[in-house]
C-alpha atoms as a PDB file:
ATOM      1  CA  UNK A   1     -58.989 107.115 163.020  1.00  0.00           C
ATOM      2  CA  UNK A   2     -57.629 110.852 162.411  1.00  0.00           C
ATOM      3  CA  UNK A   3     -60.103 113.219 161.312  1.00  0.00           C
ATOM      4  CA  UNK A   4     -59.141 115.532 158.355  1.00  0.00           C
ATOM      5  CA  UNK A   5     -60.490 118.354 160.654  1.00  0.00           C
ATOM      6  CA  UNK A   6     -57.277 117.917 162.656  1.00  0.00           C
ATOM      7  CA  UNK A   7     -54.914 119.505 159.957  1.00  0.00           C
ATOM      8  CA  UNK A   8     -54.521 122.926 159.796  1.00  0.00           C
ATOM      9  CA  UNK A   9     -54.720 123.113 155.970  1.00  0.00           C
ATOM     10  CA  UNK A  10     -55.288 119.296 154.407  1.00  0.00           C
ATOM     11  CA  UNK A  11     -55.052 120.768 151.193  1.00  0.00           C
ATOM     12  CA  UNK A  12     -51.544 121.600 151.302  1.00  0.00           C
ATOM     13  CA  UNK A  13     -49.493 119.229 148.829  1.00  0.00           C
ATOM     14  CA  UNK A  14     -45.826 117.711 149.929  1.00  0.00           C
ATOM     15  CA  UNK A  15     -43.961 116.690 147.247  1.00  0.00           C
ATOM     16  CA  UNK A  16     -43.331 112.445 147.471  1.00  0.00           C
ATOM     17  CA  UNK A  17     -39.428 111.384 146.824  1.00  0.00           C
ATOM     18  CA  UNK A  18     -38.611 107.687 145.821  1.00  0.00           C
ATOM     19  CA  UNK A  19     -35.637 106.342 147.452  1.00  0.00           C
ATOM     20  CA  UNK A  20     -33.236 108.164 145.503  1.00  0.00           C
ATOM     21  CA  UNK A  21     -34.427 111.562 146.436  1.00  0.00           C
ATOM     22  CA  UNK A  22     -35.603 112.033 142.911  1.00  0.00           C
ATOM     23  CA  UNK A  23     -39.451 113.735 143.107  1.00  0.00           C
ATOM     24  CA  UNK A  24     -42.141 110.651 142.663  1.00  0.00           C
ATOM     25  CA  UNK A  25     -44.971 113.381 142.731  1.00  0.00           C
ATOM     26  CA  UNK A  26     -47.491 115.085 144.832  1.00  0.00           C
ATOM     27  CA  UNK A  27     -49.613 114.108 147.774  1.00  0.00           C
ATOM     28  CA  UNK A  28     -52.000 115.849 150.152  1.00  0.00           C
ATOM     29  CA  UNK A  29     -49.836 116.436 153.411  1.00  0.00           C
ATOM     30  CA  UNK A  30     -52.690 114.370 155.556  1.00  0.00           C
ATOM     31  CA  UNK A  31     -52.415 111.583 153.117  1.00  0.00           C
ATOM     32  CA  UNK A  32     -48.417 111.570 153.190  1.00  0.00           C
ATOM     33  CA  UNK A  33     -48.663 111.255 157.110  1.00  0.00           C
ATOM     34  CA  UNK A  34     -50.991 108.166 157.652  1.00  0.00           C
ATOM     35  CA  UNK A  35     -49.294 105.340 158.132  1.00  0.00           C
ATOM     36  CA  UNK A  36     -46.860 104.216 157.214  1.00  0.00           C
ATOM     37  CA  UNK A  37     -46.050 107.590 156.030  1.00  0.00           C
ATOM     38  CA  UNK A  38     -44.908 108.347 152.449  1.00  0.00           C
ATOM     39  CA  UNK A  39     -41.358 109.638 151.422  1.00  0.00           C
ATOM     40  CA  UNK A  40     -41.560 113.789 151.470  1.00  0.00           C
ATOM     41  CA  UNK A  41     -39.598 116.954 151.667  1.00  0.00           C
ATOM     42  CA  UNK A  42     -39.237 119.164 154.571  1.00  0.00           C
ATOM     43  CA  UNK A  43     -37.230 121.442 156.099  1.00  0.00           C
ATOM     44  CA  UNK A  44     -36.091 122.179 159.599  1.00  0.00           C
ATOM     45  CA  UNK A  45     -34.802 126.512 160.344  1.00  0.00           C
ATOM     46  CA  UNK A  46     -32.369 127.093 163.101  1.00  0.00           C
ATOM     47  CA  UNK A  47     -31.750 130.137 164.393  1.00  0.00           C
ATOM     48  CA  UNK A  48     -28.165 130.747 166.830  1.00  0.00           C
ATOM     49  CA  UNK A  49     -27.502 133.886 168.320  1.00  0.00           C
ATOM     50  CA  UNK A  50     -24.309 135.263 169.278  1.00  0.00           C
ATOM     51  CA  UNK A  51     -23.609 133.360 172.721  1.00  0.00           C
ATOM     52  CA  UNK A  52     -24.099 130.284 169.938  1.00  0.00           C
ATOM     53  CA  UNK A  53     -27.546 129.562 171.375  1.00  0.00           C
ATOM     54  CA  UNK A  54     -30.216 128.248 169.607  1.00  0.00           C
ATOM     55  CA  UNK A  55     -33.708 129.584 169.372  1.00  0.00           C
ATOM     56  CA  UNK A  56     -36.276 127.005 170.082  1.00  0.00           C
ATOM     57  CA  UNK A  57     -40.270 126.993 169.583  1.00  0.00           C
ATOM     58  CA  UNK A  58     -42.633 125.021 171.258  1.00  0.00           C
ATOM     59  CA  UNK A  59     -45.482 123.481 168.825  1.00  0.00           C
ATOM     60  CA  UNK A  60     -48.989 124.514 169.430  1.00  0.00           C
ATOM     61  CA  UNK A  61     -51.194 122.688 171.002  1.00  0.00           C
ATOM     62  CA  UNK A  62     -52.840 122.820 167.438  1.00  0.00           C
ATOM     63  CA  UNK A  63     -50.596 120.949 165.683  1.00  0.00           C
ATOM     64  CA  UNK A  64     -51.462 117.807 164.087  1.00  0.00           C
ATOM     65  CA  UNK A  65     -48.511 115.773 165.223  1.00  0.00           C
ATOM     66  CA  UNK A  66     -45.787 116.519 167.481  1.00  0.00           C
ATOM     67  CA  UNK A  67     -47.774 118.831 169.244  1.00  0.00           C
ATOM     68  CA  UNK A  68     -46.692 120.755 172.630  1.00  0.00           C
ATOM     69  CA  UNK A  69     -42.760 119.760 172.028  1.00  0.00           C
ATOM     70  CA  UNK A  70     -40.190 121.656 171.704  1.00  0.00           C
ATOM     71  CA  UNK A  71     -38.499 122.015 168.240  1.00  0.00           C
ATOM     72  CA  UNK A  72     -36.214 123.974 166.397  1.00  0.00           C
ATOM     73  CA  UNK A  73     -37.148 128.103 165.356  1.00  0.00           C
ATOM     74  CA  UNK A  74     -39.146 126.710 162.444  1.00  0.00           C
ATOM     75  CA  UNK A  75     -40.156 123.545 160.279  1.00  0.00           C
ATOM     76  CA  UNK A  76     -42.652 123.038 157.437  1.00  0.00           C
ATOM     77  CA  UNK A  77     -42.667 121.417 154.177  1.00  0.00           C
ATOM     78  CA  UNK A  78     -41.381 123.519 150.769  1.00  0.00           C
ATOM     79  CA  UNK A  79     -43.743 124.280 148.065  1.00  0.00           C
ATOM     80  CA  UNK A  80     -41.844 122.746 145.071  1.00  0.00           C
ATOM     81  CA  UNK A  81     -42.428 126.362 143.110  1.00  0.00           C
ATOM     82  CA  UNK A  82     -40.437 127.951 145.958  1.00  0.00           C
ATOM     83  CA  UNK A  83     -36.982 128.429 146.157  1.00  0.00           C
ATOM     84  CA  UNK A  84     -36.151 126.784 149.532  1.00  0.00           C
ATOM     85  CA  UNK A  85     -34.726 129.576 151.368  1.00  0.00           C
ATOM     86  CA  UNK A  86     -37.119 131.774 150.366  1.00  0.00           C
ATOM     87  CA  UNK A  87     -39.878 129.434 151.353  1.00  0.00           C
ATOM     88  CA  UNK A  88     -38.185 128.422 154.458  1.00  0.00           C
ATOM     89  CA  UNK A  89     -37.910 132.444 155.489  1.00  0.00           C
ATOM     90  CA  UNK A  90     -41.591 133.066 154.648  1.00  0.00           C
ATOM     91  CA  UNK A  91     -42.643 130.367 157.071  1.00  0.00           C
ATOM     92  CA  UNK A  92     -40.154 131.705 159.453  1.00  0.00           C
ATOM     93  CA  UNK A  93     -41.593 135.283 159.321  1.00  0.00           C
ATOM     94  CA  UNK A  94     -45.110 133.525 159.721  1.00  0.00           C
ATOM     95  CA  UNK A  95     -44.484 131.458 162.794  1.00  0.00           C
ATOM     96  CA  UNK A  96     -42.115 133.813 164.596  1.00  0.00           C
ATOM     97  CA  UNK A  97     -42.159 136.936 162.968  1.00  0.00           C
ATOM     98  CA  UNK A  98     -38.324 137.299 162.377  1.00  0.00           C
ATOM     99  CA  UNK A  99     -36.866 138.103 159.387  1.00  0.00           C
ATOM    100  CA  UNK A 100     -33.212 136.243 159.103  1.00  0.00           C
ATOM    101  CA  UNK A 101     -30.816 135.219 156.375  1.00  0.00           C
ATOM    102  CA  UNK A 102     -31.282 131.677 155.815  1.00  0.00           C
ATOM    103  CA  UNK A 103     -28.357 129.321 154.503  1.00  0.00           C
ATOM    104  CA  UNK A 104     -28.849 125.739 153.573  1.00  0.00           C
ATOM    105  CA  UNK A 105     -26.529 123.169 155.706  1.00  0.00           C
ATOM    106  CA  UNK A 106     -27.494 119.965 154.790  1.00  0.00           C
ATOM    107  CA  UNK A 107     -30.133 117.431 154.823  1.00  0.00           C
ATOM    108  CA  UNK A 108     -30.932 114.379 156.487  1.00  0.00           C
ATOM    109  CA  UNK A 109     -33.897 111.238 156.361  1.00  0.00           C
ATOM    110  CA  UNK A 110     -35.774 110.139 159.293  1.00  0.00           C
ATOM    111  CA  UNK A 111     -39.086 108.632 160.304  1.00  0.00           C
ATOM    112  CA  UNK A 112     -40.988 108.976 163.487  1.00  0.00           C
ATOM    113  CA  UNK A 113     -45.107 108.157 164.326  1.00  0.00           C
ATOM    114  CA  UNK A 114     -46.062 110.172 166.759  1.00  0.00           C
ATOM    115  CA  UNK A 115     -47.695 108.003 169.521  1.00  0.00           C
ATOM    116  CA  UNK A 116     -50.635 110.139 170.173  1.00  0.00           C
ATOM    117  CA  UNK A 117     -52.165 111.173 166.552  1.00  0.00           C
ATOM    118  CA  UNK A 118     -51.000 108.165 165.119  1.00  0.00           C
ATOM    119  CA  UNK A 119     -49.149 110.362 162.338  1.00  0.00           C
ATOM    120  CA  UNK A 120     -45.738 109.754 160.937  1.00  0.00           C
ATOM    121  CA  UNK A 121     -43.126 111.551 159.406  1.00  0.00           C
ATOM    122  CA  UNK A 122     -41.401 109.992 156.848  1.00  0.00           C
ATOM    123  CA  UNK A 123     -38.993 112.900 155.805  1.00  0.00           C
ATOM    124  CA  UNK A 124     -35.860 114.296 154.011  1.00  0.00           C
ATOM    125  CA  UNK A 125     -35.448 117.384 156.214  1.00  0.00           C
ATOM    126  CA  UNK A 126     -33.567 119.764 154.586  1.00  0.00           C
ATOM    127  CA  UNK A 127     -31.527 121.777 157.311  1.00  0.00           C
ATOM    128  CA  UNK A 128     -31.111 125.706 156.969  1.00  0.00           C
ATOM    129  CA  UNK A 129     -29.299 128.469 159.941  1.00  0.00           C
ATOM    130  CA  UNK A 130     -29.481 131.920 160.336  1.00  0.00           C
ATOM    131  CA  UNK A 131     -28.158 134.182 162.959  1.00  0.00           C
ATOM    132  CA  UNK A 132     -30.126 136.666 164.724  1.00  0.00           C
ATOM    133  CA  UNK A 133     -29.314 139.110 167.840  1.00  0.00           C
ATOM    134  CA  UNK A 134     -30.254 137.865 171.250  1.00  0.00           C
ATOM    135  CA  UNK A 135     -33.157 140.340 172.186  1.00  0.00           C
ATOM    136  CA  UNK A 136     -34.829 139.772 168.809  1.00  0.00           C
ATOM    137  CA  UNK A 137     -38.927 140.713 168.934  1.00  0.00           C
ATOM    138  CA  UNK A 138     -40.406 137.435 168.437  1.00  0.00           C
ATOM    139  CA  UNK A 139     -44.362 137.845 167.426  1.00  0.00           C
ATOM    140  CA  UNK A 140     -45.076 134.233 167.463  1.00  0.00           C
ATOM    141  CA  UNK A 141     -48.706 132.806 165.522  1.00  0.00           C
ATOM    142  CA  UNK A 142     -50.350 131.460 168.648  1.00  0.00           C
ATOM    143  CA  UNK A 143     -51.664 128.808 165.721  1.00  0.00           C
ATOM    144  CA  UNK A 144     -48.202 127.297 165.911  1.00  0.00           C
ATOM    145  CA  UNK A 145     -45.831 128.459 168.543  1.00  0.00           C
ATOM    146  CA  UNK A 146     -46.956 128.589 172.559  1.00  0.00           C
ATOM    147  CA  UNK A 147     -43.167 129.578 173.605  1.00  0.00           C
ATOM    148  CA  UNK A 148     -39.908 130.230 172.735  1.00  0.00           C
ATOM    149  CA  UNK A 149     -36.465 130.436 174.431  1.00  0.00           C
ATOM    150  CA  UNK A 150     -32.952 130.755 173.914  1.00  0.00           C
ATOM    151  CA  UNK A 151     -30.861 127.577 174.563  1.00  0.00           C
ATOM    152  CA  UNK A 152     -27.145 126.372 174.582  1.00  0.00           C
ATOM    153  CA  UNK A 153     -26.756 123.401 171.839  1.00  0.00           C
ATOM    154  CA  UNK A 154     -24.888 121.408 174.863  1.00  0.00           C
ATOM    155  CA  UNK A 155     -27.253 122.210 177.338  1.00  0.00           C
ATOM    156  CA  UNK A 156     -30.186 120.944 174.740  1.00  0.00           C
ATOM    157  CA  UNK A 157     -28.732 117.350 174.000  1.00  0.00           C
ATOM    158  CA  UNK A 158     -28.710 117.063 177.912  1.00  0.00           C
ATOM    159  CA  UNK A 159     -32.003 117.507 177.944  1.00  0.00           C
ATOM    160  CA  UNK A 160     -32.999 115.288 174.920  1.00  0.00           C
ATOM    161  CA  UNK A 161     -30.883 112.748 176.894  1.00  0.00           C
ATOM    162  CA  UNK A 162     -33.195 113.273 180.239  1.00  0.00           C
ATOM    163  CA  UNK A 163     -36.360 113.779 178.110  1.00  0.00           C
ATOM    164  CA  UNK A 164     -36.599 112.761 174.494  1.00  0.00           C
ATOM    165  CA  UNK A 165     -40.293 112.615 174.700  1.00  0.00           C
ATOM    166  CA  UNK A 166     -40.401 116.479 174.896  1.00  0.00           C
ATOM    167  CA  UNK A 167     -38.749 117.161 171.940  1.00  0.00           C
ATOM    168  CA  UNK A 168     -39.651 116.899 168.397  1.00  0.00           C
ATOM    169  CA  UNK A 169     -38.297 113.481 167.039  1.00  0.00           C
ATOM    170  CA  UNK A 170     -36.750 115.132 164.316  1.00  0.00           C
ATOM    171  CA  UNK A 171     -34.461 118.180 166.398  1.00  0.00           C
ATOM    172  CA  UNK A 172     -31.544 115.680 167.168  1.00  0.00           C
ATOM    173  CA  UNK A 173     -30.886 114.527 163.609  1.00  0.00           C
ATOM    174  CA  UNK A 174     -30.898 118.177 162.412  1.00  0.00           C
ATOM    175  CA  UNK A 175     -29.255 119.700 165.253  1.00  0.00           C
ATOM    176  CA  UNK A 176     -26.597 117.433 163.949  1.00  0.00           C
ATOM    177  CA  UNK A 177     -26.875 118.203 160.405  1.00  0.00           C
ATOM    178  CA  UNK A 178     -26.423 121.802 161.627  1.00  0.00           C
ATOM    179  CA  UNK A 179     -23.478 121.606 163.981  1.00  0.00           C
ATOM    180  CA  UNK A 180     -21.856 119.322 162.197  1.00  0.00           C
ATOM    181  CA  UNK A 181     -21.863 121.887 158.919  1.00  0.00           C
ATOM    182  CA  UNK A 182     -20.047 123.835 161.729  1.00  0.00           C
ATOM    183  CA  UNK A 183     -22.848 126.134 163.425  1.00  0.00           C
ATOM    184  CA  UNK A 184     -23.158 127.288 165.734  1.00  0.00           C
ATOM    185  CA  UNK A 185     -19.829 129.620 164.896  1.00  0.00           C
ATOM    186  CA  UNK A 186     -19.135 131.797 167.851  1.00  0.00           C
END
């Protein structure tokens, strides 16, 4: 059984899709998780640099699914209110402290239960880039990040390949979204 004291703010509502994507409403973001995890919105930052490396972020021990992987700069869910790249840049200055022009690339569905909170993602992931300089200051929230580091995309499906367990289940499909909207440009 998960324990509501596990999420980090189990008021925060995601907003439900039907299979369309047209919105079907609101739900508490612990209630959309349980299983088997109800159609929501996310979103999923990348951030290349100019070697065409990609900033990643490993998730807090904290976290109430996923936790400890590695995963692209930044992911959350928008606030319906919220323009998305404006939300999406918020979340990125909270969790990293970088400020970056954010585009919108595409968006893709997946689903993934995480095998140790019993959690699942049920998303459309909306995918956004930016570009930032290589010796950016990153002033990560210890609430969500433990580490970053640069990486090169082909070097990072290698290691997905060798150890898809330590990524989020989610990076692949929007790494994909994101290269194949033709980012990293170099």
């Amino acid at each position: 059984m998960i324990h509501d004291s596990l999420f980090e703010n189990a008021s925060d509502i995601v907003e439900l899709l039907d299979g369309d994507g047209g919105s079907a409403g609101t739900a508490a973001k612990d209630i959309a998780h349980y299983p088997p995890g109800m159609l929501h919105r996310g979103f999923s930052v990348f951030l290349f640099d100019d070697l065409g490396r990609t900033l990643l972020q490993r998730r807090s021990p904290k976290k109430y699914h996923f936790a400890g992987r590695w995963s692209n700069a930044c992911c959350s869910h928008p606030i319906s209110s919220v323009d998305l790249v404006q939300g999406a840049s918020r979340r990125l200055t909270f969790e990293l402290g970088i400020d970056a022009a954010l585009s919108h690339v595409g968006t893709f569905r997946y689903v993934a239960a995480d095998p140790v909170s019993n959690l699942v993602e049920n998303e459309e992931d909306a995918v956004l880039v930016g570009y930032i300089r290589r010796d950016v200051a990153i002033a990560s929230s210890p609430d969500e990040v433990t580490a970053t580091r640069f990486v090169g995309v082909d070097a990072l499906l290698r290691e997905i390949e060798v150890s898809p367990a330590a990524f989020s289940p989610w990076l692949l499909g929007a790494l994909d979204c994101a290269t194949k909207a033709g980012h990293p440009r170099r």
